[in-house]
C-alpha atoms as a PDB file:
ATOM      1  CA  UNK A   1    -104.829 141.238  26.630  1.00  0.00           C
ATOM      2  CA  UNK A   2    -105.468 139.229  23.324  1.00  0.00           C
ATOM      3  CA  UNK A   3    -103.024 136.476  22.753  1.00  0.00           C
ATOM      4  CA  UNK A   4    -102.658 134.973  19.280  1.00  0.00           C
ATOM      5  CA  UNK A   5    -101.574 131.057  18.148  1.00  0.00           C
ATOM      6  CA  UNK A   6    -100.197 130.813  14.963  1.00  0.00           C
ATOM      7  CA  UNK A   7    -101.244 127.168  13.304  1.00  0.00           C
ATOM      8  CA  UNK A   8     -99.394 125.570  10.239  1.00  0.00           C
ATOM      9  CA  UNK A   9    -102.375 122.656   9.009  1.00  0.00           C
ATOM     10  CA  UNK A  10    -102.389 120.246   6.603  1.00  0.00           C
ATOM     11  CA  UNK A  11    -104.983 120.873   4.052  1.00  0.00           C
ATOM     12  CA  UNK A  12    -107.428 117.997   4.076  1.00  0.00           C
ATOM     13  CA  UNK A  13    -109.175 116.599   0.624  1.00  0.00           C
ATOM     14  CA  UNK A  14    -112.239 117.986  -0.439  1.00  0.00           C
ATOM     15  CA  UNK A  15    -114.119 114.292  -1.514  1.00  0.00           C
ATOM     16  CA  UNK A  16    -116.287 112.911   1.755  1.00  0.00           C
ATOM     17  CA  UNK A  17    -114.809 114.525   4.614  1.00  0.00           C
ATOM     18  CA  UNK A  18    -116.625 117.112   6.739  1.00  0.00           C
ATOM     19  CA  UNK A  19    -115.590 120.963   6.517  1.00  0.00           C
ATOM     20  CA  UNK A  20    -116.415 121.854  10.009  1.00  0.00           C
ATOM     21  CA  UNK A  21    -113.377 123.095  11.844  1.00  0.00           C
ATOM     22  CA  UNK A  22    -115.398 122.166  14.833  1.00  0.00           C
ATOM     23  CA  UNK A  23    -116.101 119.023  14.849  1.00  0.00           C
ATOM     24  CA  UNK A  24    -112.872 117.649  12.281  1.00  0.00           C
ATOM     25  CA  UNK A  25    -110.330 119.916  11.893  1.00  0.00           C
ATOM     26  CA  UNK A  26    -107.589 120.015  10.155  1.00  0.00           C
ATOM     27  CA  UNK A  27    -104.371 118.255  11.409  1.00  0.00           C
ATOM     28  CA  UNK A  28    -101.605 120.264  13.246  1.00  0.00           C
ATOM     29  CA  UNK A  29     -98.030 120.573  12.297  1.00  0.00           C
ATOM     30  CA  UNK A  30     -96.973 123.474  14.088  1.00  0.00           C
ATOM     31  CA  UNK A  31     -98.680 125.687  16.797  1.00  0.00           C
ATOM     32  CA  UNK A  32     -96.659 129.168  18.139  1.00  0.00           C
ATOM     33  CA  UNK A  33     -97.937 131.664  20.765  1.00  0.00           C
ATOM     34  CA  UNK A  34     -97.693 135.542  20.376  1.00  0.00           C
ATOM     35  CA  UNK A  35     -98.081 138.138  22.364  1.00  0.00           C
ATOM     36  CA  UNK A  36     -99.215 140.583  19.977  1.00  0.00           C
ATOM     37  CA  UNK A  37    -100.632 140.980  16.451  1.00  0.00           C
ATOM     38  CA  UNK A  38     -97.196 142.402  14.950  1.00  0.00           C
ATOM     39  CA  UNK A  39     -95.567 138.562  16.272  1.00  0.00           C
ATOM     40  CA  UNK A  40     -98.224 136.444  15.025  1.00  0.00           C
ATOM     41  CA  UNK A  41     -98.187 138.299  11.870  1.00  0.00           C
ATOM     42  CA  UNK A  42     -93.786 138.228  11.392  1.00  0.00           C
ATOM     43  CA  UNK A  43     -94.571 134.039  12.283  1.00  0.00           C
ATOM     44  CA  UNK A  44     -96.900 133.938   9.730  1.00  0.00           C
ATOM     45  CA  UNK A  45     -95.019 135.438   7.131  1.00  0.00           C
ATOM     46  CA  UNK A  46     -92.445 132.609   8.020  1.00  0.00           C
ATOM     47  CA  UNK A  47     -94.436 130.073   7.543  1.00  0.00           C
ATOM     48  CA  UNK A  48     -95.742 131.424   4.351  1.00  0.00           C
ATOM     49  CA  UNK A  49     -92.583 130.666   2.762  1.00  0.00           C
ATOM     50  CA  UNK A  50     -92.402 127.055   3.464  1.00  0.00           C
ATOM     51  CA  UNK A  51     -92.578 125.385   0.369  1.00  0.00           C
ATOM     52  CA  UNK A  52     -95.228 123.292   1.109  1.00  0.00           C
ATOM     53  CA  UNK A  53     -97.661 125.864   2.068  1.00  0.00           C
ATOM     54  CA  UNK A  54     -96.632 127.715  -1.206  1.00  0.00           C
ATOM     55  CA  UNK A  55     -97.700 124.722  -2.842  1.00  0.00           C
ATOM     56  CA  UNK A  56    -101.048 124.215  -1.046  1.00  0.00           C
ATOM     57  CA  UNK A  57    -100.191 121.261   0.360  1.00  0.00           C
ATOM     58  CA  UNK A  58    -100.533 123.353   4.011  1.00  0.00           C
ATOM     59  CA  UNK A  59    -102.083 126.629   5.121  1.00  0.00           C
ATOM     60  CA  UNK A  60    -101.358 128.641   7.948  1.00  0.00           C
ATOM     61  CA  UNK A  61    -104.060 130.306  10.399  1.00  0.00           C
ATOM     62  CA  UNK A  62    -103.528 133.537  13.047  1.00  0.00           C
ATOM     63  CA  UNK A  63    -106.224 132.685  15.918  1.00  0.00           C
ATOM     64  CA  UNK A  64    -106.889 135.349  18.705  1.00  0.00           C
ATOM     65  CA  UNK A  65    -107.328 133.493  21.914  1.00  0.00           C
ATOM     66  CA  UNK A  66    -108.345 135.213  25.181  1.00  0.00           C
ATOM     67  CA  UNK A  67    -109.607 138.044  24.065  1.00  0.00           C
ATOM     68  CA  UNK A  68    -111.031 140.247  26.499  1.00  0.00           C
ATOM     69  CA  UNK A  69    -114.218 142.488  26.297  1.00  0.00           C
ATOM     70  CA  UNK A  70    -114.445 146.502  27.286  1.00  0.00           C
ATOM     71  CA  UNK A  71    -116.815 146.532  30.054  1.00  0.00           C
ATOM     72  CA  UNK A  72    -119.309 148.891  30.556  1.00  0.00           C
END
């Protein structure tokens, strides 16, 4: 089963700081777990109408975690 985080960042400044997710990403305000594509999505719609991600001050993100692969 594929699980799903829903992530409310902050979005970082463009001037000297590494893009890499990886290695510096963006700072957390908010993670939620879903169970299914249809939750993360309804959370994410949610969070879409903050006002500060409508300003671009934060973005939101829908991760799948755990997915599993069809075997052979």
């Amino acid at each position: 089963m594929t699980r799903f985080l829903v992530v409310l960042t902050d979005v970082r400044a463009v001037e000297g700081i590494d893009r890499d997710e990886r290695t510096a990403p963006e700072r957390r305000r908010q993670v939620v777990g879903a169970s299914s594509r249809e939750a993360a999505d309804r959370i994410a719609g949610a969070f879409m109408a903050l006002g500060m991600v409508r300003a671009g001050r934060q973005r939101v993100k829908v991760i799948a975690v755990g997915r599993r692969h069809a075997r052979d």
